[in-house]
N, C-alpha and C. Protein backbone atom coordinates (compact mmCIF):
# COMPACT_ATOMS: atom_id res chain seq x y z
N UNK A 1 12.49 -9.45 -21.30
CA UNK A 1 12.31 -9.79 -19.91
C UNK A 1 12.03 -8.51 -19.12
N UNK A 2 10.76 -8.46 -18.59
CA UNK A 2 10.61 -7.10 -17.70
C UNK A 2 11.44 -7.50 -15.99
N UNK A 3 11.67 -6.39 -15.52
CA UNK A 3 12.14 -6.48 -14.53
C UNK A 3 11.38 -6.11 -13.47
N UNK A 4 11.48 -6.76 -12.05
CA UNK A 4 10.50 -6.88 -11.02
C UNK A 4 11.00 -6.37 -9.87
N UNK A 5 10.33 -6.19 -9.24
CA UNK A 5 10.73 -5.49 -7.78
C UNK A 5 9.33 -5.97 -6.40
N UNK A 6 9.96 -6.04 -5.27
CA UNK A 6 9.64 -6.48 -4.57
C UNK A 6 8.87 -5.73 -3.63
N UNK A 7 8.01 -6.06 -3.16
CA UNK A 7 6.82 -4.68 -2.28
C UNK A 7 6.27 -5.44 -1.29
N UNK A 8 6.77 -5.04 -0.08
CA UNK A 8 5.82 -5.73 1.25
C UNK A 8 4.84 -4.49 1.29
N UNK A 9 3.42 -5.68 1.77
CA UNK A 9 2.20 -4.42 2.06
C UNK A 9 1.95 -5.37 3.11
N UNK A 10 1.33 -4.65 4.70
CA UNK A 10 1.10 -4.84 5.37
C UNK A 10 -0.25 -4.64 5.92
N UNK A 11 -1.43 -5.94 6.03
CA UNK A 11 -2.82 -5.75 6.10
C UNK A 11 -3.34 -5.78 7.41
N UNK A 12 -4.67 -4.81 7.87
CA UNK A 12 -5.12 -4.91 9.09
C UNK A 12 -5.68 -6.22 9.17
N UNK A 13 -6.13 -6.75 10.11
CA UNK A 13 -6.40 -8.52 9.78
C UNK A 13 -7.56 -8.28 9.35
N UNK A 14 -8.84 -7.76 9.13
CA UNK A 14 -9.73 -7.82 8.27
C UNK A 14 -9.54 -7.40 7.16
N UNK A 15 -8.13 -6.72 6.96
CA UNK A 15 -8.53 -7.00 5.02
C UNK A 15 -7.37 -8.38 5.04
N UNK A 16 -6.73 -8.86 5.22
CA UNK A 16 -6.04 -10.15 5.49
C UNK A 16 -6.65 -11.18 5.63
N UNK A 17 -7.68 -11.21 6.37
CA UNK A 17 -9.04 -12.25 6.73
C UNK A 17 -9.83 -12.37 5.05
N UNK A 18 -9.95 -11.52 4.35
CA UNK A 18 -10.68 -11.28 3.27
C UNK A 18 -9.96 -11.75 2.09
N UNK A 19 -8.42 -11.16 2.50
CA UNK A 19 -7.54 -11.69 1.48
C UNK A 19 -7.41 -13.26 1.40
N UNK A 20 -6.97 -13.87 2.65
CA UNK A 20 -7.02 -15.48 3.00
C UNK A 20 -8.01 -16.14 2.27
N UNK A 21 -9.71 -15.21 2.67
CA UNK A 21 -10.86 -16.36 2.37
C UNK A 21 -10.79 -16.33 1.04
N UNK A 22 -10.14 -14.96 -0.07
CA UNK A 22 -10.42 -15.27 -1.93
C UNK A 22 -9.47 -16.41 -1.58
N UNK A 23 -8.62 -16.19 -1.17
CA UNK A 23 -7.31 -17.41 -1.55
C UNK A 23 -8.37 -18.70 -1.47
N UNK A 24 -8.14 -18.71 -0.54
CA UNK A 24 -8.79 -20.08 -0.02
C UNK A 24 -9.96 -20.38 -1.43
N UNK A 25 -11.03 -19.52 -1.69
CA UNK A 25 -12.18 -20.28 -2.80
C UNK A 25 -11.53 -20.16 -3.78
N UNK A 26 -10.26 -19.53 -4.65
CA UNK A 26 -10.05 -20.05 -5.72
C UNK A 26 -8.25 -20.77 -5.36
N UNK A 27 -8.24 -21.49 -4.20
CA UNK A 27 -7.04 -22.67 -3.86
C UNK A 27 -5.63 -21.76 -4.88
N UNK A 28 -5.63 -20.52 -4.58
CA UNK A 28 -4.39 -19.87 -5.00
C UNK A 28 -3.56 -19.03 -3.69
N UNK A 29 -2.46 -18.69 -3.99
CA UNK A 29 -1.87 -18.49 -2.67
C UNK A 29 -2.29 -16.86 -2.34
N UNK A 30 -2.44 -16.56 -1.37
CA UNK A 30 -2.45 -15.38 -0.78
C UNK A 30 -2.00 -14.12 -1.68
N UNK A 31 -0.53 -13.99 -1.79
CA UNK A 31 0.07 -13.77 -2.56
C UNK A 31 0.15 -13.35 -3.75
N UNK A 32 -0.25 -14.03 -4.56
CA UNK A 32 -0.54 -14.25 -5.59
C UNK A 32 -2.09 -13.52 -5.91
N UNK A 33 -2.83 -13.78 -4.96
CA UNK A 33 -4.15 -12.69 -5.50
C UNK A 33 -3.45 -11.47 -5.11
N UNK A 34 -2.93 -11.31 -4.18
CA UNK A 34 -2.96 -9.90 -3.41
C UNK A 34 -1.74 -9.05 -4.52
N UNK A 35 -0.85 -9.66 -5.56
CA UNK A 35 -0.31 -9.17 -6.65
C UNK A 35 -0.92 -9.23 -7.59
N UNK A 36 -2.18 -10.08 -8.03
CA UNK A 36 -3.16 -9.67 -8.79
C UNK A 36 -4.14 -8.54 -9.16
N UNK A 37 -4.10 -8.51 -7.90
CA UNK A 37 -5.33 -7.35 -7.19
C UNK A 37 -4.88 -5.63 -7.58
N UNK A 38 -3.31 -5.74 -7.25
CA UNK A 38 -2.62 -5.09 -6.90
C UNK A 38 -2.24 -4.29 -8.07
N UNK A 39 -1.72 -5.57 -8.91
CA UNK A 39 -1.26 -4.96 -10.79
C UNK A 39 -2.60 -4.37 -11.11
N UNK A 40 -3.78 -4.98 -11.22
CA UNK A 40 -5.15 -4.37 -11.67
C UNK A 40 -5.49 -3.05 -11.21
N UNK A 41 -5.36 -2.84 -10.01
CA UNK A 41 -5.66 -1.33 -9.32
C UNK A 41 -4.78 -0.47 -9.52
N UNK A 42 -3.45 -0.83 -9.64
CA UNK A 42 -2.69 0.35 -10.46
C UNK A 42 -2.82 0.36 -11.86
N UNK A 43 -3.02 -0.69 -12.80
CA UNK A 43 -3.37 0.04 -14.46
C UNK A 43 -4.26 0.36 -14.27
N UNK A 44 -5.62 0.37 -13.54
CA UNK A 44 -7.02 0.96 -13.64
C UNK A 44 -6.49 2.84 -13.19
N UNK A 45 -5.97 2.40 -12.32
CA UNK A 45 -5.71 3.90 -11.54
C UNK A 45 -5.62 5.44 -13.03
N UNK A 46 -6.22 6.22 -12.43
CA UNK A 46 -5.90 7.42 -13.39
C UNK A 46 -4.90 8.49 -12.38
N UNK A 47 -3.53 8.29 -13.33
CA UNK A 47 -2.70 9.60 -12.71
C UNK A 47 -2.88 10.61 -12.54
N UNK A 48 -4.00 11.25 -12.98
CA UNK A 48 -4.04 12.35 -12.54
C UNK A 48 -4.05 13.42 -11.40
N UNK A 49 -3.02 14.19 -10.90
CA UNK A 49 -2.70 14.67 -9.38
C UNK A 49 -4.23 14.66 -8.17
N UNK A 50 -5.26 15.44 -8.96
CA UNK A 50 -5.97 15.62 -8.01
C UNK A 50 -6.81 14.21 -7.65
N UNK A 51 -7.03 13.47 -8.94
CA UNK A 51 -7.98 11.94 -8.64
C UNK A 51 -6.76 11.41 -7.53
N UNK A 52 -5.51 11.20 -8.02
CA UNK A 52 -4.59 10.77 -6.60
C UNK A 52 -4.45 11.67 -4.99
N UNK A 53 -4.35 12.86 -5.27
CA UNK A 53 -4.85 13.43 -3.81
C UNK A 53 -6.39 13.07 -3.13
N UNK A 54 -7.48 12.78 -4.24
CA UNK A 54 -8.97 12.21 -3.88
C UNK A 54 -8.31 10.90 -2.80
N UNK A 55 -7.94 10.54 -3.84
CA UNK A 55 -7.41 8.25 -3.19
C UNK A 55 -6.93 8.73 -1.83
N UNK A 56 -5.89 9.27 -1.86
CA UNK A 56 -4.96 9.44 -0.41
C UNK A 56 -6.01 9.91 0.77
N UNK A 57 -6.77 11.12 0.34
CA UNK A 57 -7.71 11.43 1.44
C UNK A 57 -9.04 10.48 2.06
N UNK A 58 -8.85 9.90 0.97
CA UNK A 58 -9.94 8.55 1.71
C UNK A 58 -9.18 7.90 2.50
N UNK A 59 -8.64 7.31 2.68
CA UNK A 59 -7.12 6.59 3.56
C UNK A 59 -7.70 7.34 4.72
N UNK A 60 -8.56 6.34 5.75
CA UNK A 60 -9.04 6.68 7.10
C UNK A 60 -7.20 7.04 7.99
N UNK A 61 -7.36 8.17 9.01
CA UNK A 61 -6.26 8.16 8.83
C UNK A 61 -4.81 9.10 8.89
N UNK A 62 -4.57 8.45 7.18
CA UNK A 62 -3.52 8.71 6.54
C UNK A 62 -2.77 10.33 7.26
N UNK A 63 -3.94 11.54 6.94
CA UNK A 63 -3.42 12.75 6.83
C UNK A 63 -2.79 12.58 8.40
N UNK A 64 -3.55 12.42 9.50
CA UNK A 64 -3.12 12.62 10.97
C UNK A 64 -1.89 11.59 11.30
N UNK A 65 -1.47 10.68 10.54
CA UNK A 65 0.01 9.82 10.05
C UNK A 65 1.17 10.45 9.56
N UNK A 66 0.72 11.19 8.44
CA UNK A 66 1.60 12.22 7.36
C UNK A 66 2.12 13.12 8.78
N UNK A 67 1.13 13.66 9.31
CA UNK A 67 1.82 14.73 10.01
C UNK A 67 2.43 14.69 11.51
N UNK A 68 2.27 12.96 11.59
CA UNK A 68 3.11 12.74 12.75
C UNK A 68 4.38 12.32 12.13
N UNK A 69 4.51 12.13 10.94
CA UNK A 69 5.87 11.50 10.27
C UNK A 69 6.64 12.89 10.17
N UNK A 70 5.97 13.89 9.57
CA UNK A 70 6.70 14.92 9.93
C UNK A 70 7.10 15.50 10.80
N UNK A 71 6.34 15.87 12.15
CA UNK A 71 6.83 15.92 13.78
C UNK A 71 8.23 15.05 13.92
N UNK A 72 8.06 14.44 13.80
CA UNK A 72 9.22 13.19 13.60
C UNK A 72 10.36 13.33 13.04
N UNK A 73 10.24 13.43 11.70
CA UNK A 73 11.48 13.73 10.96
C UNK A 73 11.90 15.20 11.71
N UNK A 74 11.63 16.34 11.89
CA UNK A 74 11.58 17.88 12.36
C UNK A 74 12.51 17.21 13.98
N UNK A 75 12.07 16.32 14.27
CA UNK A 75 12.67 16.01 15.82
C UNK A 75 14.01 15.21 15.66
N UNK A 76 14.12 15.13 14.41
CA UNK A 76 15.47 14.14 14.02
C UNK A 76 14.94 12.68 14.15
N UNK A 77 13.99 12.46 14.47
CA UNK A 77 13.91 10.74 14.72
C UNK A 77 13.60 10.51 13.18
N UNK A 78 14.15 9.12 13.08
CA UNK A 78 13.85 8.48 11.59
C UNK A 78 15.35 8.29 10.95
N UNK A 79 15.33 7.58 10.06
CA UNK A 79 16.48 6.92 9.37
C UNK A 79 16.50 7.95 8.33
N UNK A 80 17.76 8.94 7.90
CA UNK A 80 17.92 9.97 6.19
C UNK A 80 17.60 8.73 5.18
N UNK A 81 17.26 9.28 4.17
CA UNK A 81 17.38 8.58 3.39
C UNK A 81 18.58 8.12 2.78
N UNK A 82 19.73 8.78 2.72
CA UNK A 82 21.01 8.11 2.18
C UNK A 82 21.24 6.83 2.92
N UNK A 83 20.89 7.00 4.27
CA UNK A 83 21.08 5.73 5.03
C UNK A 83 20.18 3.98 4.96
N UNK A 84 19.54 4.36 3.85
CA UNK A 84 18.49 3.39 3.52
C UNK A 84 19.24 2.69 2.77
């Protein structure tokens, strides 16, 4: 028996809109593709550090996020992690 764990991902409504309409043409739940989708793009994925720093920098974005999370944490705002 493998063991599972639980992952909320949260979509802008056009990839949500996109996600809905596969659902909808093959009458499967949302869900269920979007953990399909999901297992496939991580075994495809290659670990390797720099192909994963490539992925992250495409992430429209991401970097100007990263470094407000850090402003942030530096200001004390945010939950420690022990407290999670």
């Amino acid at each position: 028996m493998s063991k599972t764990s639980r992952l909320n991902v949260v979509l802008d409504e056009e990839h949500a809109a996109k996600l809905r309409r596969l659902a909808d043409r093959t009458h499967t739940n949302p869900g269920t593709i979007a953990r399909s989708m999901l297992s496939t793009a991580l075994e495809e994925a290659d670990p390797d550090p720099q192909n994963i720093a490539d992925l992250l920098d495409r992430i429209p974005g991401a970097f100007d996020r990263a470094q407000r999370g850090v402003g942030e944490a530096r200001a004390g705002q945010g939950t420690p992690l022990e407290d999670l």
